[in-house]
PDB file of N, CA and C in Angstrom:
ATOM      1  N   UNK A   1      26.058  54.100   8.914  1.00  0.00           N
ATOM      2  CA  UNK A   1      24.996  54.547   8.029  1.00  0.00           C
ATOM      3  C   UNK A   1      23.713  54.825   8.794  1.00  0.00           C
ATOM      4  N   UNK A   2      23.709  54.268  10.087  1.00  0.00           N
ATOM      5  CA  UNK A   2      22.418  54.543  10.518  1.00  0.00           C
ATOM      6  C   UNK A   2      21.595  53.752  10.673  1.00  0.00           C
ATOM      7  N   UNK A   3      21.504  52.255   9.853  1.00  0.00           N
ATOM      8  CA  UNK A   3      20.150  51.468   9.654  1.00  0.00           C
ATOM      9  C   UNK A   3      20.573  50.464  10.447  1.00  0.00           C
ATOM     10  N   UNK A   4      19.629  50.152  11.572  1.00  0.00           N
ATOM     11  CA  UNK A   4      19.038  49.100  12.254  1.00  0.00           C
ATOM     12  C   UNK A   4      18.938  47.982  11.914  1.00  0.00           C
ATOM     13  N   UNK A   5      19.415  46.584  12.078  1.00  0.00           N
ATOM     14  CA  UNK A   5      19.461  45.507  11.675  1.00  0.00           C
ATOM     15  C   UNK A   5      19.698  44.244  12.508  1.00  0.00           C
ATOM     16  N   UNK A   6      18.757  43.859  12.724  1.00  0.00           N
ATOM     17  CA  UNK A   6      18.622  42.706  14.049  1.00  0.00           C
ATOM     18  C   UNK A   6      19.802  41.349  14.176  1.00  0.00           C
ATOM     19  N   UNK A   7      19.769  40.765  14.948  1.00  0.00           N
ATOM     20  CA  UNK A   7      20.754  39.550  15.373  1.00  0.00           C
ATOM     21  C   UNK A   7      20.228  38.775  14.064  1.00  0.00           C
ATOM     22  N   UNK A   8      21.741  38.204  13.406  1.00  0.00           N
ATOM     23  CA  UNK A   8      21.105  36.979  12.383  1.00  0.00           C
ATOM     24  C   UNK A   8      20.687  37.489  11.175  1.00  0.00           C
ATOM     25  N   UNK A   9      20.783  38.508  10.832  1.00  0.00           N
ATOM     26  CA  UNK A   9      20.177  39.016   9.556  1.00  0.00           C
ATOM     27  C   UNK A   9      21.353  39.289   8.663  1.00  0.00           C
ATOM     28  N   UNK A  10      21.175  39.384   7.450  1.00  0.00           N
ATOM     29  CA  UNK A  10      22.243  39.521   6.464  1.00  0.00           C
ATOM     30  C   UNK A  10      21.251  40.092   4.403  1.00  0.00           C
ATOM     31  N   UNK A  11      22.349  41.121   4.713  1.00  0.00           N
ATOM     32  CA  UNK A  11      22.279  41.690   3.213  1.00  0.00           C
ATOM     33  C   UNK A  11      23.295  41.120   2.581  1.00  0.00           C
ATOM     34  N   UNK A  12      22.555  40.504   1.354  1.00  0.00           N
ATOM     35  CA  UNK A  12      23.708  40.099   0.424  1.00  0.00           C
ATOM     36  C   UNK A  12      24.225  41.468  -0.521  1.00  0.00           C
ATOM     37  N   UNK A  13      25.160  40.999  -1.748  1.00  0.00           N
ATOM     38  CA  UNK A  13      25.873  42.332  -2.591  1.00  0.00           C
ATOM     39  C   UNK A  13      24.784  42.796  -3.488  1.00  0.00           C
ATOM     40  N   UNK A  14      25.271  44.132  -3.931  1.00  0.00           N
ATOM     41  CA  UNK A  14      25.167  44.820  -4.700  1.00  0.00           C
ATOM     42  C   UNK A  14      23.089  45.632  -4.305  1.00  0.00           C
ATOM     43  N   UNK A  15      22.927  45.343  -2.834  1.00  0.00           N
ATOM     44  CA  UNK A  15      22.119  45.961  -2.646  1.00  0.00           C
ATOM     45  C   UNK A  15      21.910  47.396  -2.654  1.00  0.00           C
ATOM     46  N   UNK A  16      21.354  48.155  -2.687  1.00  0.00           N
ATOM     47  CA  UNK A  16      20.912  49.691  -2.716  1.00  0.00           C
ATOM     48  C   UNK A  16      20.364  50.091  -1.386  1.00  0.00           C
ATOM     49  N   UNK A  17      20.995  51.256  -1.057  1.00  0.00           N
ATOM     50  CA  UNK A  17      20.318  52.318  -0.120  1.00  0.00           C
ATOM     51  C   UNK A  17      19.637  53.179  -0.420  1.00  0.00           C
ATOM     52  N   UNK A  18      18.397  54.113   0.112  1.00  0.00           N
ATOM     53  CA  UNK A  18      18.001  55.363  -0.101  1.00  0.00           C
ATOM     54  C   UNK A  18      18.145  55.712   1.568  1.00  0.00           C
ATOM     55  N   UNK A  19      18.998  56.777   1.628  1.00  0.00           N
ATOM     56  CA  UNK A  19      18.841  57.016   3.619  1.00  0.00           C
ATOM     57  C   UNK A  19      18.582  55.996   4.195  1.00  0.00           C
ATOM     58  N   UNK A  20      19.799  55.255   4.688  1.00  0.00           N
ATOM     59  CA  UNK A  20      19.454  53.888   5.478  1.00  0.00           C
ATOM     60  C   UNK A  20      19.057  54.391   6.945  1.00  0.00           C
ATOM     61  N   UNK A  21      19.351  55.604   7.292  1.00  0.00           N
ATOM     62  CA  UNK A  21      19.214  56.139   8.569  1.00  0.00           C
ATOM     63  C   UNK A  21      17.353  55.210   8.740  1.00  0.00           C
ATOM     64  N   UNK A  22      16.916  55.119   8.035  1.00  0.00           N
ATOM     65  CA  UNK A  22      14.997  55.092   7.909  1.00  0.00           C
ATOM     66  C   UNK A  22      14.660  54.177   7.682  1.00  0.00           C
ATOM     67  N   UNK A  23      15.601  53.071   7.487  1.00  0.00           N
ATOM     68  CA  UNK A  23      15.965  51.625   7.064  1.00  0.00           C
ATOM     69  C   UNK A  23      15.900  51.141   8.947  1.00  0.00           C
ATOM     70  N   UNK A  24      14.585  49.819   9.226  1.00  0.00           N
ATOM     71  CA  UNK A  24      14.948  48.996  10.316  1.00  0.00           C
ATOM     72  C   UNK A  24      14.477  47.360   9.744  1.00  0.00           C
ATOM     73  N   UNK A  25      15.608  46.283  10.158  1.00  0.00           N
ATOM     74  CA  UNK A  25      15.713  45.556   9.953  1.00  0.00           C
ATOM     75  C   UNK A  25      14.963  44.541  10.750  1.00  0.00           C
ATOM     76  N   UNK A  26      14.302  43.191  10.797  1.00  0.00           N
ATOM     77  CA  UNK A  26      14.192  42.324  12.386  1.00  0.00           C
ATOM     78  C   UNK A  26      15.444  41.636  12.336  1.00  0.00           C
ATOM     79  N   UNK A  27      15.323  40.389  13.028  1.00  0.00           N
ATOM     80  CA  UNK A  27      16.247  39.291  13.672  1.00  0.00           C
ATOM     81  C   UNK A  27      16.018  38.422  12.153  1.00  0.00           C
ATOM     82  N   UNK A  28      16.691  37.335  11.304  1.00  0.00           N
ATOM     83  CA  UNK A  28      16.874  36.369  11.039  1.00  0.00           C
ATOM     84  C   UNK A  28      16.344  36.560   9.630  1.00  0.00           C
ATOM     85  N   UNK A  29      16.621  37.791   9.550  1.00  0.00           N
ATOM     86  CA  UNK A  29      15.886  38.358   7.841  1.00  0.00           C
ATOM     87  C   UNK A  29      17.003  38.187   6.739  1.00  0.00           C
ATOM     88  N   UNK A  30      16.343  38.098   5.374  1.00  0.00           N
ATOM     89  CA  UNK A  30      17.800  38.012   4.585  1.00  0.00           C
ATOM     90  C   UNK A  30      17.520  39.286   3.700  1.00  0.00           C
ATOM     91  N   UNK A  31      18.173  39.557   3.367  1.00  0.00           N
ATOM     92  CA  UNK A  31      18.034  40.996   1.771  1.00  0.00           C
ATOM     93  C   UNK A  31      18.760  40.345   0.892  1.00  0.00           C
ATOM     94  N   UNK A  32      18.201  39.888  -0.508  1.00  0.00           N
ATOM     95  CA  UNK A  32      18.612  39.190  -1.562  1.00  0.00           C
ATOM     96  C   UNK A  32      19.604  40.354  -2.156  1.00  0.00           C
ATOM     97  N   UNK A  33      20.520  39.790  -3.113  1.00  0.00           N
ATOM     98  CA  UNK A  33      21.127  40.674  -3.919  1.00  0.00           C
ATOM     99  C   UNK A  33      20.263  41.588  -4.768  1.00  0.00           C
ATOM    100  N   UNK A  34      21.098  42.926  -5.124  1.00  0.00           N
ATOM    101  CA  UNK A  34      20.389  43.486  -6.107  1.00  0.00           C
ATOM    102  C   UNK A  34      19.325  44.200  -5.607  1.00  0.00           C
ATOM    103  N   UNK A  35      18.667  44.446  -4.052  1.00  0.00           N
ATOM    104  CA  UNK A  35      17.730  44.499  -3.481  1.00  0.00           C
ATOM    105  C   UNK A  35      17.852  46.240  -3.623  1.00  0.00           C
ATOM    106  N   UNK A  36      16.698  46.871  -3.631  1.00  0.00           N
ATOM    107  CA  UNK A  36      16.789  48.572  -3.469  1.00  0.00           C
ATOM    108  C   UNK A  36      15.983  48.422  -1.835  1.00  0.00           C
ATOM    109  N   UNK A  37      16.638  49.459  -0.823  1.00  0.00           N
ATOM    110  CA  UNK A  37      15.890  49.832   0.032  1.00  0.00           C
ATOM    111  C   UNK A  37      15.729  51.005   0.333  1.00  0.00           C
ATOM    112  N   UNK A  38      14.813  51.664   0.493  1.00  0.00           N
ATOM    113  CA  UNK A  38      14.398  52.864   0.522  1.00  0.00           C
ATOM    114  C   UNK A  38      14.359  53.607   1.792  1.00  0.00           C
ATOM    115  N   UNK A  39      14.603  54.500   2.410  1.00  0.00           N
ATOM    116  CA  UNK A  39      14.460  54.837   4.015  1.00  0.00           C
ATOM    117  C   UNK A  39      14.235  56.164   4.150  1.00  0.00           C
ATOM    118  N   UNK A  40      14.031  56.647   2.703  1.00  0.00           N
ATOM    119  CA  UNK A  40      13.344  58.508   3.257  1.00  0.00           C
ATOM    120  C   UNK A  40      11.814  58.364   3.633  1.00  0.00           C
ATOM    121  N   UNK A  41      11.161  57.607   3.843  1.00  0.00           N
ATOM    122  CA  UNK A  41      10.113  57.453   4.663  1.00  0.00           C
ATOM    123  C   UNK A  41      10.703  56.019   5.619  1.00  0.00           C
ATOM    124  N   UNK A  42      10.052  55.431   6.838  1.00  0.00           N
ATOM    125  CA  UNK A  42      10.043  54.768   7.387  1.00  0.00           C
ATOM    126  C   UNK A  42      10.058  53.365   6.505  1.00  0.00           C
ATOM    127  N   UNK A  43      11.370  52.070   6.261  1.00  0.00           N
ATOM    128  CA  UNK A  43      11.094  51.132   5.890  1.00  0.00           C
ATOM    129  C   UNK A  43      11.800  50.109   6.501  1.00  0.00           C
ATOM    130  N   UNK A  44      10.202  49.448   7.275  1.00  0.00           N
ATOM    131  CA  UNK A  44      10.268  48.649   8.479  1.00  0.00           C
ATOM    132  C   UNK A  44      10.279  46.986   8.094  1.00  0.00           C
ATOM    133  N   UNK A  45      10.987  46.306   7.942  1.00  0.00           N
ATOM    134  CA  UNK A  45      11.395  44.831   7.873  1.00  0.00           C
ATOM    135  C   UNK A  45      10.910  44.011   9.048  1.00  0.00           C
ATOM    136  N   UNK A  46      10.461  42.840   9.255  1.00  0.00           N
ATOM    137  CA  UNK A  46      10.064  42.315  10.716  1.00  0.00           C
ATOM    138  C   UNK A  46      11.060  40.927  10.983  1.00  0.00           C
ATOM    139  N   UNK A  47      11.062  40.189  11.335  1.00  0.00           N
ATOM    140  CA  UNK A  47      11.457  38.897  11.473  1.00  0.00           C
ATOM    141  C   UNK A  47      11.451  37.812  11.052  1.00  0.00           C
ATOM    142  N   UNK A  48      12.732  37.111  10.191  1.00  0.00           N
ATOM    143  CA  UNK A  48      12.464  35.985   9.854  1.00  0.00           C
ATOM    144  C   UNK A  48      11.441  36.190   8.268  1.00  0.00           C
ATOM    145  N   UNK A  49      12.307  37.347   7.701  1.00  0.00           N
ATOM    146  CA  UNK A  49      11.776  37.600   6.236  1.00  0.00           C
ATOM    147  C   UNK A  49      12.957  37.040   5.616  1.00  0.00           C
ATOM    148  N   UNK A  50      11.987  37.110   4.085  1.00  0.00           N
ATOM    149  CA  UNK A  50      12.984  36.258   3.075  1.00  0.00           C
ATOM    150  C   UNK A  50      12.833  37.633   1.709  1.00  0.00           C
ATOM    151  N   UNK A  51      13.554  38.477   1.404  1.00  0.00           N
ATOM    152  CA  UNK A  51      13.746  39.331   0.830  1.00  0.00           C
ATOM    153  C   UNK A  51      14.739  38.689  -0.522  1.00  0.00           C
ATOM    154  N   UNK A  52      14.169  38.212  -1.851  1.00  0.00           N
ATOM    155  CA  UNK A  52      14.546  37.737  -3.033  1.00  0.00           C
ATOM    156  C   UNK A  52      15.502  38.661  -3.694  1.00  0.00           C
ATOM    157  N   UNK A  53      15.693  37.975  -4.446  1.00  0.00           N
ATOM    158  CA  UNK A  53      16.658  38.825  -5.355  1.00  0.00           C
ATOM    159  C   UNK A  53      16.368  39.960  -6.213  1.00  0.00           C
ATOM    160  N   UNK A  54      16.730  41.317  -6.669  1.00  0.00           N
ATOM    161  CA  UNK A  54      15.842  42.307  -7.023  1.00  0.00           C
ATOM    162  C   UNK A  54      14.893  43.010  -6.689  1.00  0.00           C
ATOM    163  N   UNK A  55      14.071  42.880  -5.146  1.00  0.00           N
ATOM    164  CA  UNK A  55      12.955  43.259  -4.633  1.00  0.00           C
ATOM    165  C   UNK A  55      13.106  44.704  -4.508  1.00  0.00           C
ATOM    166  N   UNK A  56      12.577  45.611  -4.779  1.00  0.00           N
ATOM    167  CA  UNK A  56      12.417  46.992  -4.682  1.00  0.00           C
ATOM    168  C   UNK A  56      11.393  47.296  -3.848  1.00  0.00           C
ATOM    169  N   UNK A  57      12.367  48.292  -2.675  1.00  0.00           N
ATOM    170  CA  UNK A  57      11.241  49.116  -2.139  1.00  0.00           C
ATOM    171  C   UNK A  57      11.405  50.152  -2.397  1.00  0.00           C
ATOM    172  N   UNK A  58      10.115  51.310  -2.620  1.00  0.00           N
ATOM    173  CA  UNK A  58       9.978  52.592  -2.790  1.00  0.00           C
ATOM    174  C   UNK A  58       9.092  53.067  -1.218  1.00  0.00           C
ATOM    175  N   UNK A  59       9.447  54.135  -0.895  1.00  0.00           N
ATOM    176  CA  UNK A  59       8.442  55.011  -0.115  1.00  0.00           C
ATOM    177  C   UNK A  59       8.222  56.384  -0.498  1.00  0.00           C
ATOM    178  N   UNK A  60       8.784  56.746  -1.691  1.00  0.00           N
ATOM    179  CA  UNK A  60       9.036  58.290  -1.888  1.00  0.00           C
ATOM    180  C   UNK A  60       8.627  58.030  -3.228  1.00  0.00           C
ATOM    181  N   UNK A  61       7.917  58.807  -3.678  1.00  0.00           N
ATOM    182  CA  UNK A  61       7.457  59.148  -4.824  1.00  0.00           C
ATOM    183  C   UNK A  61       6.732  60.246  -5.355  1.00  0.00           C
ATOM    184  N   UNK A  62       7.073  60.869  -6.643  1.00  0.00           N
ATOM    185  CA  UNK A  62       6.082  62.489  -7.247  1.00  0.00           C
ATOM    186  C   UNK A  62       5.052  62.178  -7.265  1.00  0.00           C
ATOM    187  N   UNK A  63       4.196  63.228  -7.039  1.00  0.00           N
ATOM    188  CA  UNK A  63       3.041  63.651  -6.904  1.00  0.00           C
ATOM    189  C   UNK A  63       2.608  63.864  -8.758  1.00  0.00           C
ATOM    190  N   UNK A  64       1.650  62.420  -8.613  1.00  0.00           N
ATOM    191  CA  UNK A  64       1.310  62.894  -9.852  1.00  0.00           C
ATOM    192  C   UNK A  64       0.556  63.562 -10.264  1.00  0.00           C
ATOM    193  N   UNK A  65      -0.301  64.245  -9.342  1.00  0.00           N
ATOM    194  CA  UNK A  65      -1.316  65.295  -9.818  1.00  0.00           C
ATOM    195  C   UNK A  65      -0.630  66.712  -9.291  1.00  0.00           C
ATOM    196  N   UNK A  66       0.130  66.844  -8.450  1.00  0.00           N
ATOM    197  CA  UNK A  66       0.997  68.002  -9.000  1.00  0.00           C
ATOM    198  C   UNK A  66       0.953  68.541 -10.324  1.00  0.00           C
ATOM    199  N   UNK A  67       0.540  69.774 -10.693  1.00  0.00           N
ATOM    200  CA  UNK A  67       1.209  70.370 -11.973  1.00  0.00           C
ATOM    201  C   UNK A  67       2.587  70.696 -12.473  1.00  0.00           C
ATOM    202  N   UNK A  68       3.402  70.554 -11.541  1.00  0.00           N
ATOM    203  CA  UNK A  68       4.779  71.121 -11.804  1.00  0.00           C
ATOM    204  C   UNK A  68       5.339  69.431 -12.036  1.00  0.00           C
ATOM    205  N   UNK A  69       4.833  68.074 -11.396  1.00  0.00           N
ATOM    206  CA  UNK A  69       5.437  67.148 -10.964  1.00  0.00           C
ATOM    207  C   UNK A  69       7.256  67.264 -10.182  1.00  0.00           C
ATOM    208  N   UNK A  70       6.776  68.421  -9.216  1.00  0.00           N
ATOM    209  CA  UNK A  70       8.231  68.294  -8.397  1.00  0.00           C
ATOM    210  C   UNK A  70       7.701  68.048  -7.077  1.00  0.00           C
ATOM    211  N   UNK A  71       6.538  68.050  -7.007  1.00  0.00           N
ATOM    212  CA  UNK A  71       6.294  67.696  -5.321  1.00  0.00           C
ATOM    213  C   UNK A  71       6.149  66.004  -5.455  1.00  0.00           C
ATOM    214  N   UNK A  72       6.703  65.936  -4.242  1.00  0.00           N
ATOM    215  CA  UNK A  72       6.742  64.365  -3.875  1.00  0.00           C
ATOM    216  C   UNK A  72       5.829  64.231  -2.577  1.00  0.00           C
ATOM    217  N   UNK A  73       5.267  62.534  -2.677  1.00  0.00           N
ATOM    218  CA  UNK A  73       4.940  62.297  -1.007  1.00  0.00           C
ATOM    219  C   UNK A  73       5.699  61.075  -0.489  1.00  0.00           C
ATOM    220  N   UNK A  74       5.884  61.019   0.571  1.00  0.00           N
ATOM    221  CA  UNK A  74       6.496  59.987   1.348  1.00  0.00           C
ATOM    222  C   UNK A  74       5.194  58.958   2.493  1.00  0.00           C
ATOM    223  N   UNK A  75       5.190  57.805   2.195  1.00  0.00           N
ATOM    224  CA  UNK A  75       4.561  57.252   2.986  1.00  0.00           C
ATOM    225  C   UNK A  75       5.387  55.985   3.311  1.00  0.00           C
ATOM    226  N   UNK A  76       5.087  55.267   4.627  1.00  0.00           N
ATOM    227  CA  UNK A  76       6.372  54.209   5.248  1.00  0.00           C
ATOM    228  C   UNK A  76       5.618  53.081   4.639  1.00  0.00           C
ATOM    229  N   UNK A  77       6.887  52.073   4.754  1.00  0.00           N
ATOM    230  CA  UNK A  77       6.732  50.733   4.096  1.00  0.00           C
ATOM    231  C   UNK A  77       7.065  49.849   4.892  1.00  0.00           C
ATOM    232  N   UNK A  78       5.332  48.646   5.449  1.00  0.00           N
ATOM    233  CA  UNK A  78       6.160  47.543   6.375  1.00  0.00           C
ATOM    234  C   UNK A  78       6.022  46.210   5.816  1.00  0.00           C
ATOM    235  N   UNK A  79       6.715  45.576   5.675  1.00  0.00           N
ATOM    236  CA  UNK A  79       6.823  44.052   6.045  1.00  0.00           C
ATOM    237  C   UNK A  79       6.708  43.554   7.364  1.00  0.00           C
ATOM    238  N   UNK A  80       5.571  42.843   7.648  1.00  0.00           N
ATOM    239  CA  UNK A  80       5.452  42.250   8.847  1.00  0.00           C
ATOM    240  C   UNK A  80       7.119  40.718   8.810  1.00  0.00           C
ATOM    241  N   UNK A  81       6.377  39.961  10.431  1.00  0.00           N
ATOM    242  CA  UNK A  81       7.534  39.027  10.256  1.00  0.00           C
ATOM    243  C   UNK A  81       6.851  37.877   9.550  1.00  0.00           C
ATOM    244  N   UNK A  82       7.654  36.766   8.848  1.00  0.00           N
ATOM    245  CA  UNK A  82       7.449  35.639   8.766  1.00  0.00           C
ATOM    246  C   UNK A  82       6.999  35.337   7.446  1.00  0.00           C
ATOM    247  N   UNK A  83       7.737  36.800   6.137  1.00  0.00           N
ATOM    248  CA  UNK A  83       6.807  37.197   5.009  1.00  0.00           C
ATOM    249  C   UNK A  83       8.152  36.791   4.034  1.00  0.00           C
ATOM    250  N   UNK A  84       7.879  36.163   3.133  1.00  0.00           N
ATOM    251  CA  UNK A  84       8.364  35.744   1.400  1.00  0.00           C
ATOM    252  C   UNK A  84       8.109  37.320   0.653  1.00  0.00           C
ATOM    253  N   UNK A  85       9.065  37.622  -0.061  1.00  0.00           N
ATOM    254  CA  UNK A  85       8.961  38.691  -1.193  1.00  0.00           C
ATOM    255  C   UNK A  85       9.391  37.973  -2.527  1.00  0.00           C
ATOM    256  N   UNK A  86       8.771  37.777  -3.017  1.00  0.00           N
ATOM    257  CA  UNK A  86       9.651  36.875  -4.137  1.00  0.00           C
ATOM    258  C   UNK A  86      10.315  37.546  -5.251  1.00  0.00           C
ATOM    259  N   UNK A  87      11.291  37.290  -5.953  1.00  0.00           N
ATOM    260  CA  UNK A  87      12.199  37.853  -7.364  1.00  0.00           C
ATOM    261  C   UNK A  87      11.778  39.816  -7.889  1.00  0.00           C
ATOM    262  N   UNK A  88      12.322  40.237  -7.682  1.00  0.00           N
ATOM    263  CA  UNK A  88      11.897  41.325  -8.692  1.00  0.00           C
ATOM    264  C   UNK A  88      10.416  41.854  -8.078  1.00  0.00           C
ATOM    265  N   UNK A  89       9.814  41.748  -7.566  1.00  0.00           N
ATOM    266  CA  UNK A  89       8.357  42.609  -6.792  1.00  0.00           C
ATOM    267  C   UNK A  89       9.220  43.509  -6.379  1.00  0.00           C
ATOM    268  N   UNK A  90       8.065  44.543  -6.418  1.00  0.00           N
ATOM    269  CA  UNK A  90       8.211  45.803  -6.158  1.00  0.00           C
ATOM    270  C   UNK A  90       6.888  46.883  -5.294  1.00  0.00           C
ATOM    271  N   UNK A  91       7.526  47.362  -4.392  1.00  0.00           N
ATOM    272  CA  UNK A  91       6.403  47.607  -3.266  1.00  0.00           C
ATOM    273  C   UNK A  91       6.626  49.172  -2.936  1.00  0.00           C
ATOM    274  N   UNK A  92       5.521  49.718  -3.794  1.00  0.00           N
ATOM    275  CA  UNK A  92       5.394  51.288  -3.835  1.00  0.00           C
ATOM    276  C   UNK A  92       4.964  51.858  -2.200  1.00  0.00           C
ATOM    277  N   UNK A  93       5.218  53.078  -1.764  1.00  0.00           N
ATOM    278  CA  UNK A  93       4.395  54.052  -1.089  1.00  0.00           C
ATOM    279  C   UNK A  93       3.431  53.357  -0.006  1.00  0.00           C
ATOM    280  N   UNK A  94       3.847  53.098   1.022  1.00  0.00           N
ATOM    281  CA  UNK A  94       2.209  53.548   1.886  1.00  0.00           C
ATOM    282  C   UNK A  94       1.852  51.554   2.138  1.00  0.00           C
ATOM    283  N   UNK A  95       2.469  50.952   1.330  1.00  0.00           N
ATOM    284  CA  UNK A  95       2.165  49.041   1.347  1.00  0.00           C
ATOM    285  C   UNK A  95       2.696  48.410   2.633  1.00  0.00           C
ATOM    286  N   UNK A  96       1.589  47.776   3.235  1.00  0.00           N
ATOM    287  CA  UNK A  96       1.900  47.151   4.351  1.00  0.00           C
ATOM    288  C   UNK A  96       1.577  45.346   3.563  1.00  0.00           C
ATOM    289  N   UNK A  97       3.039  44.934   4.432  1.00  0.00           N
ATOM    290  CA  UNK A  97       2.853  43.208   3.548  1.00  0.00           C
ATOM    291  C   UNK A  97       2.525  42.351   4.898  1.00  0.00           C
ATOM    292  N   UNK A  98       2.064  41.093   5.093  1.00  0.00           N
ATOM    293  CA  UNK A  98       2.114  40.259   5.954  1.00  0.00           C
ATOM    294  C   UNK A  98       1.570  40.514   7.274  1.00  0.00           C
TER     295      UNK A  98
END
């Protein structure tokens, strides 16, 4: 698939891809079930994260002041290392955590 994923790390089931090619993982990270990850922009994971159950990432999203609403923008999404996401949060466009 493409996505990068460090020593020690583990996705649990029923997680989601968007282009994992854009998807990088660190060392000793977990991805809770149920998790969406997004990778048509850059979405960068660091070390020794704790990724909950349900956590959604977005990096792609319409342009809401578009008139047509078909243009989209893409901005990357990081999680530094050593960062908690807890249950169900959800982390739009352009959010740097930790």
């Amino acid at each position: 698939m493409g996505m990068k994923i460090g020593k020690g790390s583990s996705v649990h089931m029923y997680a989601r891809f968007y282009r994992p090619g854009g998807i990088q993982i660190g060392e000793d990270t977990i991805i809770g079930e149920y998790a969406v990850l997004d990778g048509r922009a850059p979405l960068i994971i660091g070390d020794h994260v704790d990724v909950a159950t349900g956590v959604m990432f977005y990096n792609s999203q319409h342009d809401l002041n578009a008139d047509d609403f078909a243009e989209h923008s893409d901005e990357p999404v990081t999680i530094g290392s050593n960062v908690f996401i807890g249950p169900r949060a959800i982390s739009l466009p352009g959010v740097t955590s930790g």
